[in-house]
PDB file of N, CA and C in Angstrom:
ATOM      1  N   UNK A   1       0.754  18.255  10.440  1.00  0.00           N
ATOM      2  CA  UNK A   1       1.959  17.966   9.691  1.00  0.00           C
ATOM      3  C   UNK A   1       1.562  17.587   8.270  1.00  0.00           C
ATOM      4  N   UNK A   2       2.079  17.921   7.514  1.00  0.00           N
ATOM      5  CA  UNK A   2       1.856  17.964   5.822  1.00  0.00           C
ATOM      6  C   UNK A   2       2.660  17.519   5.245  1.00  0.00           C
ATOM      7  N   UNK A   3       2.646  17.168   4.112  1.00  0.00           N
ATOM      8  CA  UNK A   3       3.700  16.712   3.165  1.00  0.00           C
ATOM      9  C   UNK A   3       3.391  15.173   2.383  1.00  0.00           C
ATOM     10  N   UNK A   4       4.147  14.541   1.920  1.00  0.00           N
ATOM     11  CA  UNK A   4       3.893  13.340   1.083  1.00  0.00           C
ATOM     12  C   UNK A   4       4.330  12.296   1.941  1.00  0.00           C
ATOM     13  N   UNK A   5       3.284  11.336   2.297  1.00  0.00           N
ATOM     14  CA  UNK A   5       3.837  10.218   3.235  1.00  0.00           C
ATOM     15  C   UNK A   5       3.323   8.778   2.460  1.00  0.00           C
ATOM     16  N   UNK A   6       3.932   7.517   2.647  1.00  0.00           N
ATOM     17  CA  UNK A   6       3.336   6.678   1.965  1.00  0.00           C
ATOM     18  C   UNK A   6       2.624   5.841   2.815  1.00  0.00           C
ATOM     19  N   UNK A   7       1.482   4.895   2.805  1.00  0.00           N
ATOM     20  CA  UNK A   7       0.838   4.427   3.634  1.00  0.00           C
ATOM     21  C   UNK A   7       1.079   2.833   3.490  1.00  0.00           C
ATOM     22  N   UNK A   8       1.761   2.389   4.177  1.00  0.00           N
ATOM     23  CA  UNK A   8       2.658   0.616   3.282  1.00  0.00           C
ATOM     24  C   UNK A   8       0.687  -0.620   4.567  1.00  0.00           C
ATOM     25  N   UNK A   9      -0.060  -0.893   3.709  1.00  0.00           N
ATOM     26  CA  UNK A   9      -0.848  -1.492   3.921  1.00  0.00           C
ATOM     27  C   UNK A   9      -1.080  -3.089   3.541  1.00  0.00           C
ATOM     28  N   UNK A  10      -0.908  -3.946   4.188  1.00  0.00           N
ATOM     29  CA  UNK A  10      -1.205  -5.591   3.717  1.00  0.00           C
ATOM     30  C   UNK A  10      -2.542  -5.761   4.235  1.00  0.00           C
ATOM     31  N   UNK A  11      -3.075  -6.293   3.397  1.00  0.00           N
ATOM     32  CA  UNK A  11      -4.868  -6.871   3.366  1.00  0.00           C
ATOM     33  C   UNK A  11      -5.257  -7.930   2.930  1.00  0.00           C
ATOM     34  N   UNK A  12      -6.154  -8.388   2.692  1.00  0.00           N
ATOM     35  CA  UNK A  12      -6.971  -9.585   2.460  1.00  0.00           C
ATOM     36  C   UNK A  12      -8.224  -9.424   2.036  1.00  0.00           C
ATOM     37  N   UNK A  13      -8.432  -9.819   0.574  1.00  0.00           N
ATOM     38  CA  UNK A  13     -10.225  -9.856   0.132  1.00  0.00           C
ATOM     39  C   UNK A  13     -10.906 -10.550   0.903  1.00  0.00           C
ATOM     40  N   UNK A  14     -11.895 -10.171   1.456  1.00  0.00           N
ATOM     41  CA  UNK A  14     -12.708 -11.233   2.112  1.00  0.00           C
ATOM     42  C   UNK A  14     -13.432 -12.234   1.573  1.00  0.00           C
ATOM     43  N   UNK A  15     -13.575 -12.097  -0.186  1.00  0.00           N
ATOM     44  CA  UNK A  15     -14.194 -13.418  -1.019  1.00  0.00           C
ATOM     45  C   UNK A  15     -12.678 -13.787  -1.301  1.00  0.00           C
ATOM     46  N   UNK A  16     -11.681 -13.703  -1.633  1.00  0.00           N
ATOM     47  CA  UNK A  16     -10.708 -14.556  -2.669  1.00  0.00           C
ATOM     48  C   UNK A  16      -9.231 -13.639  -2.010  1.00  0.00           C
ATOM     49  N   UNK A  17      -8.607 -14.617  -1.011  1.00  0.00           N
ATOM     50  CA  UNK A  17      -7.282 -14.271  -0.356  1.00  0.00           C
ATOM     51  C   UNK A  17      -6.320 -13.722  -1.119  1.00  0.00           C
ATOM     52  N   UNK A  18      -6.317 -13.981  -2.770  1.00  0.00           N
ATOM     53  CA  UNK A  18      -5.215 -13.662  -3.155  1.00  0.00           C
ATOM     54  C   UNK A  18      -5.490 -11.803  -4.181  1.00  0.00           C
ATOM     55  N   UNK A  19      -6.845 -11.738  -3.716  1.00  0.00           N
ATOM     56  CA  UNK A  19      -7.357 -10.407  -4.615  1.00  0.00           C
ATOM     57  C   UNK A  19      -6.937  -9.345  -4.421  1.00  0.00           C
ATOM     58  N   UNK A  20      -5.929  -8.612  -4.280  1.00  0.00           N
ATOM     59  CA  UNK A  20      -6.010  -7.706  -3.527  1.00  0.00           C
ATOM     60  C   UNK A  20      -5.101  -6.063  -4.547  1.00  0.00           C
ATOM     61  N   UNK A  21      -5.858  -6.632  -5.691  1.00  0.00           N
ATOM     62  CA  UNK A  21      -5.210  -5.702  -6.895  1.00  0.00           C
ATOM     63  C   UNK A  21      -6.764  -4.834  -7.358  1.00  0.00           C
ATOM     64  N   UNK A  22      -7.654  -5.558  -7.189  1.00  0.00           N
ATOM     65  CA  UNK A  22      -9.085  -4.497  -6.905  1.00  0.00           C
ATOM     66  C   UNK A  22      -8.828  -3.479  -5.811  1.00  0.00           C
ATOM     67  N   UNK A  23      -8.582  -3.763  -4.989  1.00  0.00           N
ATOM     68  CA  UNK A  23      -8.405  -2.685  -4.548  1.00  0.00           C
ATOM     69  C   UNK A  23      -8.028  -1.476  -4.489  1.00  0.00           C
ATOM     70  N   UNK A  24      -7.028  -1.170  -5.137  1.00  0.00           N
ATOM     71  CA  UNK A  24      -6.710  -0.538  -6.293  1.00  0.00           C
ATOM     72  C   UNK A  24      -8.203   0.580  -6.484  1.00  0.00           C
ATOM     73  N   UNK A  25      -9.095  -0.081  -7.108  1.00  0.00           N
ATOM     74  CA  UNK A  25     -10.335   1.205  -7.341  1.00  0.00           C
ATOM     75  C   UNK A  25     -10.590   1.616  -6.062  1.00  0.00           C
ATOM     76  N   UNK A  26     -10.577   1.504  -5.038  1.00  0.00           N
ATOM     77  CA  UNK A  26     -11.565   1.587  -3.792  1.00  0.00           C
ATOM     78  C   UNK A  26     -10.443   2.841  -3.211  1.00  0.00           C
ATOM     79  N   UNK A  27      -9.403   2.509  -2.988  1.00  0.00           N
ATOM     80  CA  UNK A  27      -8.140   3.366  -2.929  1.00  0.00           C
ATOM     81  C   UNK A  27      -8.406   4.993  -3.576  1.00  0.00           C
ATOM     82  N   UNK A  28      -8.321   4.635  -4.549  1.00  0.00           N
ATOM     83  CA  UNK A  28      -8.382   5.620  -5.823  1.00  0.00           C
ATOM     84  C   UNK A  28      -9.195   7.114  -5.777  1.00  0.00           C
ATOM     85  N   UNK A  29     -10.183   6.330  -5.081  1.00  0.00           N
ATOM     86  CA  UNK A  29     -11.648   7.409  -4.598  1.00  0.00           C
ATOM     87  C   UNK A  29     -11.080   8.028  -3.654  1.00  0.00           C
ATOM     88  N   UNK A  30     -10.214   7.692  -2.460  1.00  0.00           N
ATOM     89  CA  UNK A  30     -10.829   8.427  -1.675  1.00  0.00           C
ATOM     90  C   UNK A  30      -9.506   9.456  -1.696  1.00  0.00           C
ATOM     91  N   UNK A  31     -10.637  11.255  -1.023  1.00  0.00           N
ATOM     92  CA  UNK A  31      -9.844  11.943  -1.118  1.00  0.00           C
ATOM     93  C   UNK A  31      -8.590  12.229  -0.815  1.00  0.00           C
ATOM     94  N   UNK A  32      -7.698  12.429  -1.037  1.00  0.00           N
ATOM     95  CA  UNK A  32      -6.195  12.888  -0.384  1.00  0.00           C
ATOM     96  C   UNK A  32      -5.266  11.666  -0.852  1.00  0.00           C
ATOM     97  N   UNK A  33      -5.710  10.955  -1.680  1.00  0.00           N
ATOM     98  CA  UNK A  33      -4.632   9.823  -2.246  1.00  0.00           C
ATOM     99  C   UNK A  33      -4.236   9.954  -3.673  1.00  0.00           C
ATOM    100  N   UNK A  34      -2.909  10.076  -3.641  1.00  0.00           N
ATOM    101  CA  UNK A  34      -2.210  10.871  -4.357  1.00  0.00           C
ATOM    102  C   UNK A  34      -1.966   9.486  -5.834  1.00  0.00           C
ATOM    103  N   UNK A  35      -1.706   8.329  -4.855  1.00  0.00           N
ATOM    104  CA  UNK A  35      -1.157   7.031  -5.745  1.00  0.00           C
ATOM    105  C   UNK A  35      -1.060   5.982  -5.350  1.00  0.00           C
ATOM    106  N   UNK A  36      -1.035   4.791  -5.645  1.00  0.00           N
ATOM    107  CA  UNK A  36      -1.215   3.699  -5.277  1.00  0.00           C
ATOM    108  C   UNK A  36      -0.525   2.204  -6.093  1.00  0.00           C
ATOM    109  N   UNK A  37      -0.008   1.722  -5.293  1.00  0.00           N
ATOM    110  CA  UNK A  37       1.286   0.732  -5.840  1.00  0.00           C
ATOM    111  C   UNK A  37       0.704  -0.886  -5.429  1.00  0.00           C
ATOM    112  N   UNK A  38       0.926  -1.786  -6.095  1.00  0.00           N
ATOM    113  CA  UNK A  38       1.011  -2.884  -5.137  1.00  0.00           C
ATOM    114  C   UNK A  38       2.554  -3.483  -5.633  1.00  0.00           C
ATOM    115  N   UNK A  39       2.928  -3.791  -4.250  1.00  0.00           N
ATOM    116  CA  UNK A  39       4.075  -4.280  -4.277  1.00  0.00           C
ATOM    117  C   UNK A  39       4.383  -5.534  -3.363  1.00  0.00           C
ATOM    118  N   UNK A  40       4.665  -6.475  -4.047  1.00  0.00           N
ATOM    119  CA  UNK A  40       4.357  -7.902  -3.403  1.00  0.00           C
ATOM    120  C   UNK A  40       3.045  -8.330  -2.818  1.00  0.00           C
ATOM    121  N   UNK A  41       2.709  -8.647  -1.687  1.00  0.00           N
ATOM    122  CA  UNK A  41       1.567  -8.260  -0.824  1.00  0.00           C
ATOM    123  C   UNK A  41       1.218  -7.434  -0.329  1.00  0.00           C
ATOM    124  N   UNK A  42       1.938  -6.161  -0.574  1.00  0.00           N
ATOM    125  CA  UNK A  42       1.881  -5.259  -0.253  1.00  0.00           C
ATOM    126  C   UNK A  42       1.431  -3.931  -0.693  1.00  0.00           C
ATOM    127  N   UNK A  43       0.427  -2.982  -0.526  1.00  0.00           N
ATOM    128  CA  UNK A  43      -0.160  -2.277  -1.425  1.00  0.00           C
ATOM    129  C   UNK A  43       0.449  -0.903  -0.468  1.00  0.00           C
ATOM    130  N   UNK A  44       1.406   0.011  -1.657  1.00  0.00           N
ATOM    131  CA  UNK A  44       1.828   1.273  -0.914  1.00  0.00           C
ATOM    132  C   UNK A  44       0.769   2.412  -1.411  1.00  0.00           C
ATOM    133  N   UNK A  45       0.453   3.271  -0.433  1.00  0.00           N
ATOM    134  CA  UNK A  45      -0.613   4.518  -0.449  1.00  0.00           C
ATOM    135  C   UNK A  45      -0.116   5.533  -0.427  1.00  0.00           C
ATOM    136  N   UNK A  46       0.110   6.529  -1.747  1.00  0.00           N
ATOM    137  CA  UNK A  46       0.775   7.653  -1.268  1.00  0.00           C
ATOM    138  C   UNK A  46      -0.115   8.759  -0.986  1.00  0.00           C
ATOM    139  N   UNK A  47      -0.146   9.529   0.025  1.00  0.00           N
ATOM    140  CA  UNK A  47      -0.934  10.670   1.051  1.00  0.00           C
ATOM    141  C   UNK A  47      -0.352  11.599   0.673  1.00  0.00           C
ATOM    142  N   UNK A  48      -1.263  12.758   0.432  1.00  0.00           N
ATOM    143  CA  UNK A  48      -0.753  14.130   0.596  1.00  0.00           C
ATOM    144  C   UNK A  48      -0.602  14.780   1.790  1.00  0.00           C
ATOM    145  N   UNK A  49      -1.368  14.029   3.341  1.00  0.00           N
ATOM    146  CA  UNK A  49      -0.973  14.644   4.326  1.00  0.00           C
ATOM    147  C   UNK A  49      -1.028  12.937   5.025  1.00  0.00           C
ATOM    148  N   UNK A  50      -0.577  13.232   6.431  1.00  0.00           N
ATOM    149  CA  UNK A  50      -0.029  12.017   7.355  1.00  0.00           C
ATOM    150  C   UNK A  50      -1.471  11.786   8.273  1.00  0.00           C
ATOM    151  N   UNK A  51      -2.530  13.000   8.122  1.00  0.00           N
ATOM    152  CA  UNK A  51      -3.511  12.852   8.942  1.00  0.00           C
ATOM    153  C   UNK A  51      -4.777  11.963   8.226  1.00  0.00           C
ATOM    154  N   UNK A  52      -4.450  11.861   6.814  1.00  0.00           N
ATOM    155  CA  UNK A  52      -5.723  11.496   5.874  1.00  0.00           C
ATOM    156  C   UNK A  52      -5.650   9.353   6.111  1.00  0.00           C
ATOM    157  N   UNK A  53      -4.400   9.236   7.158  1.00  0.00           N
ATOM    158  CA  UNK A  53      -4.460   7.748   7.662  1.00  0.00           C
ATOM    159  C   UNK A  53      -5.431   6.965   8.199  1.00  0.00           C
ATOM    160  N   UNK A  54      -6.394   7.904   9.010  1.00  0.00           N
ATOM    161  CA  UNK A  54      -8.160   7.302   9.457  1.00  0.00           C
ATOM    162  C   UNK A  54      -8.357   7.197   8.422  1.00  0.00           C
ATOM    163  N   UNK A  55      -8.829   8.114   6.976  1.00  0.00           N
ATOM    164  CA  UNK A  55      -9.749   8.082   5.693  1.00  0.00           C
ATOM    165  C   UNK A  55      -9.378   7.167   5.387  1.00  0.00           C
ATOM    166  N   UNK A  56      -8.650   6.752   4.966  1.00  0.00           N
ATOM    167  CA  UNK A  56      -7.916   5.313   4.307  1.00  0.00           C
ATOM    168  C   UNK A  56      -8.351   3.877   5.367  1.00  0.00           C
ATOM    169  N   UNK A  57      -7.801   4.143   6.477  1.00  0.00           N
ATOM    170  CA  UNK A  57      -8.048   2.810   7.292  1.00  0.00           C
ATOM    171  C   UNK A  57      -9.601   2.602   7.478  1.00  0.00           C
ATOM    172  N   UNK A  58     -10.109   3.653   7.543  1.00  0.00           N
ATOM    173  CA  UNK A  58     -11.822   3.037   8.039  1.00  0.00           C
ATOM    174  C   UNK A  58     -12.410   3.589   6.586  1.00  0.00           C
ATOM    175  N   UNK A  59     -12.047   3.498   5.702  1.00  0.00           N
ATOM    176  CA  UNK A  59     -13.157   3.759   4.635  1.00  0.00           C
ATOM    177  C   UNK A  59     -14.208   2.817   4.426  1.00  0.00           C
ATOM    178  N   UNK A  60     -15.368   2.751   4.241  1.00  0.00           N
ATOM    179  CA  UNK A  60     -16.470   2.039   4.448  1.00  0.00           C
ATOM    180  C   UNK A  60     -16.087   0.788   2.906  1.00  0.00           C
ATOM    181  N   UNK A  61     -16.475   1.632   1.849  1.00  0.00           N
ATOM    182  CA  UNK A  61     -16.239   0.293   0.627  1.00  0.00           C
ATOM    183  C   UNK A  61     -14.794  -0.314   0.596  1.00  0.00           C
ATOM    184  N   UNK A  62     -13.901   0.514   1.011  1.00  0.00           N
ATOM    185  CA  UNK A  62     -12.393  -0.660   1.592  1.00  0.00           C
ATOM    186  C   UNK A  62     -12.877  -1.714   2.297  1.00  0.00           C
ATOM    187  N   UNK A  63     -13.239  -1.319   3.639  1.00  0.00           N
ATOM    188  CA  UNK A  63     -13.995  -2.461   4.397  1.00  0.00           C
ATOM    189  C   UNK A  63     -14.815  -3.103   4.290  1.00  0.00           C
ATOM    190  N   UNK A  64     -15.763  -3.147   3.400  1.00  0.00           N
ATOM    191  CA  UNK A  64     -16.846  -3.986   2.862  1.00  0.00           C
ATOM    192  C   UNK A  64     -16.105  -5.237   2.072  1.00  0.00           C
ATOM    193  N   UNK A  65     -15.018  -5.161   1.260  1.00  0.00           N
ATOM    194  CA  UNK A  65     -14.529  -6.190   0.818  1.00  0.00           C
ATOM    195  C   UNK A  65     -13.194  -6.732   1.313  1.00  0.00           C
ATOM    196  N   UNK A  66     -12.438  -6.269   2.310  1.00  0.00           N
ATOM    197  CA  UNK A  66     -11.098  -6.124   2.695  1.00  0.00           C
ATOM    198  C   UNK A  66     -10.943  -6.319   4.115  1.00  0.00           C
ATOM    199  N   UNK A  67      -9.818  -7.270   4.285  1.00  0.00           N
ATOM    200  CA  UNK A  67      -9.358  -7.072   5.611  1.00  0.00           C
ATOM    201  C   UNK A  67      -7.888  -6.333   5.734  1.00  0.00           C
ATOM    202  N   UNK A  68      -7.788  -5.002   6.756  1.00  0.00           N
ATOM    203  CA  UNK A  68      -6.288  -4.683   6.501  1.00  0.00           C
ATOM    204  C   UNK A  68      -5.984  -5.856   7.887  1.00  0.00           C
ATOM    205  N   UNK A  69      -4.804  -6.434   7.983  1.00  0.00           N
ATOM    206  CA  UNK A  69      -3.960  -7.472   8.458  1.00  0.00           C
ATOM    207  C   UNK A  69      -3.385  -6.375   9.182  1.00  0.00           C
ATOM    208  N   UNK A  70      -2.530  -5.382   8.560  1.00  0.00           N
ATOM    209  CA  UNK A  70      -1.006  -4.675   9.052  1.00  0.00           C
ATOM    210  C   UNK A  70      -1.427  -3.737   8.393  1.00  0.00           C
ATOM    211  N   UNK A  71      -0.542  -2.339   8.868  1.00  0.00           N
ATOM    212  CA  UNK A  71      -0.567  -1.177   8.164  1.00  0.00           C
ATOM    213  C   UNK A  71       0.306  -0.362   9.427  1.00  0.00           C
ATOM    214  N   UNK A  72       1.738   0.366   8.086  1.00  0.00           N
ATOM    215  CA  UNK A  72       2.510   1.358   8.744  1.00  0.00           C
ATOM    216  C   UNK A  72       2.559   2.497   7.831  1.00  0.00           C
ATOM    217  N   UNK A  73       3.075   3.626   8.166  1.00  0.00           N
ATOM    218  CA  UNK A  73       2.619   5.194   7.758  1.00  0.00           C
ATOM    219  C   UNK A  73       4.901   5.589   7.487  1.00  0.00           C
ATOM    220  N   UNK A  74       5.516   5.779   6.319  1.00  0.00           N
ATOM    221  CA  UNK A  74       6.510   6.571   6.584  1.00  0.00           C
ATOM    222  C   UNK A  74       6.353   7.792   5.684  1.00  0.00           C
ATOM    223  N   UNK A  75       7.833   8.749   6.124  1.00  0.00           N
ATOM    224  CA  UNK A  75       7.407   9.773   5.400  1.00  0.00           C
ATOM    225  C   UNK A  75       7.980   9.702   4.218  1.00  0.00           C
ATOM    226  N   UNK A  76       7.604  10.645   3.262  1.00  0.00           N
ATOM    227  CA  UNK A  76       8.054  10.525   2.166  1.00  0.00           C
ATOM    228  C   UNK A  76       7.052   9.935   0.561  1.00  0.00           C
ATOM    229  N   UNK A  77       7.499   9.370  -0.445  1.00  0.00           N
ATOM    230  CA  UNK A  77       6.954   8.996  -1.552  1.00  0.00           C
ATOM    231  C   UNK A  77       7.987   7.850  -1.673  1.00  0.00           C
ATOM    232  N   UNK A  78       7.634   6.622  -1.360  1.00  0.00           N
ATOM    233  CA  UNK A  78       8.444   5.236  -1.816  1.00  0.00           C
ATOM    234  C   UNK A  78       7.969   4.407  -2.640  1.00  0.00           C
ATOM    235  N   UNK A  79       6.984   4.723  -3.565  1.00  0.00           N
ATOM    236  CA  UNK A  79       6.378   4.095  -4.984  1.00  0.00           C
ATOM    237  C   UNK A  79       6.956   3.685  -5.553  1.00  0.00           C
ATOM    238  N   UNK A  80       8.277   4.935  -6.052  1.00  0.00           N
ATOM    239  CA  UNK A  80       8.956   4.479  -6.642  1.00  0.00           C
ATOM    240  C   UNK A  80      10.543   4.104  -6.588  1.00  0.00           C
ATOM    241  N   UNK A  81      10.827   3.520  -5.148  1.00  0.00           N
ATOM    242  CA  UNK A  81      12.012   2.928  -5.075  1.00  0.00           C
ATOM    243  C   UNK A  81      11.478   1.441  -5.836  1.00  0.00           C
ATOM    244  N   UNK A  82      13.036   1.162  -5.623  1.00  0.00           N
ATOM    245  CA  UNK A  82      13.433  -0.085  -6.677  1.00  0.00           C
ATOM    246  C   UNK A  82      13.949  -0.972  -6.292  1.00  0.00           C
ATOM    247  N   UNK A  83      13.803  -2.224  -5.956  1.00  0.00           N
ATOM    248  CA  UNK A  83      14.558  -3.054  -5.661  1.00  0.00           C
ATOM    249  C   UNK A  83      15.622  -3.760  -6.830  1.00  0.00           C
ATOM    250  N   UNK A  84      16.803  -3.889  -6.305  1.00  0.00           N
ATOM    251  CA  UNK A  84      17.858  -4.434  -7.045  1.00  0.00           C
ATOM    252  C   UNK A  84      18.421  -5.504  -6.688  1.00  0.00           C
ATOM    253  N   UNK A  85      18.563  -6.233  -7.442  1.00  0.00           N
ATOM    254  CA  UNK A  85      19.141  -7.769  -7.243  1.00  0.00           C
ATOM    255  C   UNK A  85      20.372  -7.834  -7.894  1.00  0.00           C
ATOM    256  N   UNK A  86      21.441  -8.798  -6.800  1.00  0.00           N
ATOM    257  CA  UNK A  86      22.662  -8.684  -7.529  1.00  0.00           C
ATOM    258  C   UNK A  86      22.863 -10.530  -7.153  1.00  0.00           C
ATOM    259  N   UNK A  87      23.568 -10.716  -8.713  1.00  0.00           N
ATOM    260  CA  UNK A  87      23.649 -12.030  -8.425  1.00  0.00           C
ATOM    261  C   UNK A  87      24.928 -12.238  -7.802  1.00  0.00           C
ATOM    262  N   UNK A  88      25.401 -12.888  -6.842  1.00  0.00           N
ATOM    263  CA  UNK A  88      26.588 -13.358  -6.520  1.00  0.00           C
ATOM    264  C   UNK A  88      27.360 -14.355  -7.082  1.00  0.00           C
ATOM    265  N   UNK A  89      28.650 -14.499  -6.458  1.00  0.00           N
ATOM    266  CA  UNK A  89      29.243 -15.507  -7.600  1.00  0.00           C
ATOM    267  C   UNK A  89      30.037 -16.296  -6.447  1.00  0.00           C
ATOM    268  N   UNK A  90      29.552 -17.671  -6.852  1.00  0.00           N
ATOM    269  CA  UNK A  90      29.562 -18.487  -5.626  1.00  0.00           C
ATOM    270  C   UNK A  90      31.052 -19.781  -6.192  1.00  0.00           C
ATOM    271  N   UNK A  91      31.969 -19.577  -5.932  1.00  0.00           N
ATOM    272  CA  UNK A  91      33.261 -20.384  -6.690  1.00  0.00           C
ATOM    273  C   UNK A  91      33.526 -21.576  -5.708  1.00  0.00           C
ATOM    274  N   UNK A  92      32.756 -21.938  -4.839  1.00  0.00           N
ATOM    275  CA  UNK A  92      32.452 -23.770  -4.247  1.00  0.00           C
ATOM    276  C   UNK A  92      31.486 -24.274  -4.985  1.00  0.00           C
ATOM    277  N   UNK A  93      31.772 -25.322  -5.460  1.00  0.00           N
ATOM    278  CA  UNK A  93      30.802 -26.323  -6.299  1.00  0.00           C
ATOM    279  C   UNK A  93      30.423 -27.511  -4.846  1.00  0.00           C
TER     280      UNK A  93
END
């Protein structure tokens, strides 16, 4: 199965819990990754195919500095959705 899927991954540096924007280079390398987001704690992977999900999960220099925690696979390209905030209007004091 082919096509553009995003890879929604939460991790952990194994020197410094909150690092996880290096990662970013380690990502970058490997083949079949199209793009790469971090979004909250959350770092999205976009794939050119749904099978290149081993390459990514067991890549050796990912794992040398990284723990993945969680990791889910949907289809599509969600990089660039958007979250929108709407303020409400609250008329009880």
């Amino acid at each position: 199965m082919s096509g553009l899927w995003t890879l929604i991954l939460r991790i952990e540096s194994k020197g410094c819990a909150g690092c996880i924007t290096t990662a970013l280079t380690h990502l970058f390398k490997i083949k079949g990754v199209s793009g790469v987001k971090v979004r909250g704690r959350e770092i999205l992977v976009l794939l050119n195919d749904k099978n290149l999900v081993d390459n990514v999960l067991n890549n050796p220099s990912l794992r040398e500095y990284y723990v993945i925690k969680e990791w889910s696979i949907v289809e599509g390209d969600i990089l660039d959705n958007r979250l929108r905030f709407a303020l409400q209007s609250n008329t009880k004091v």
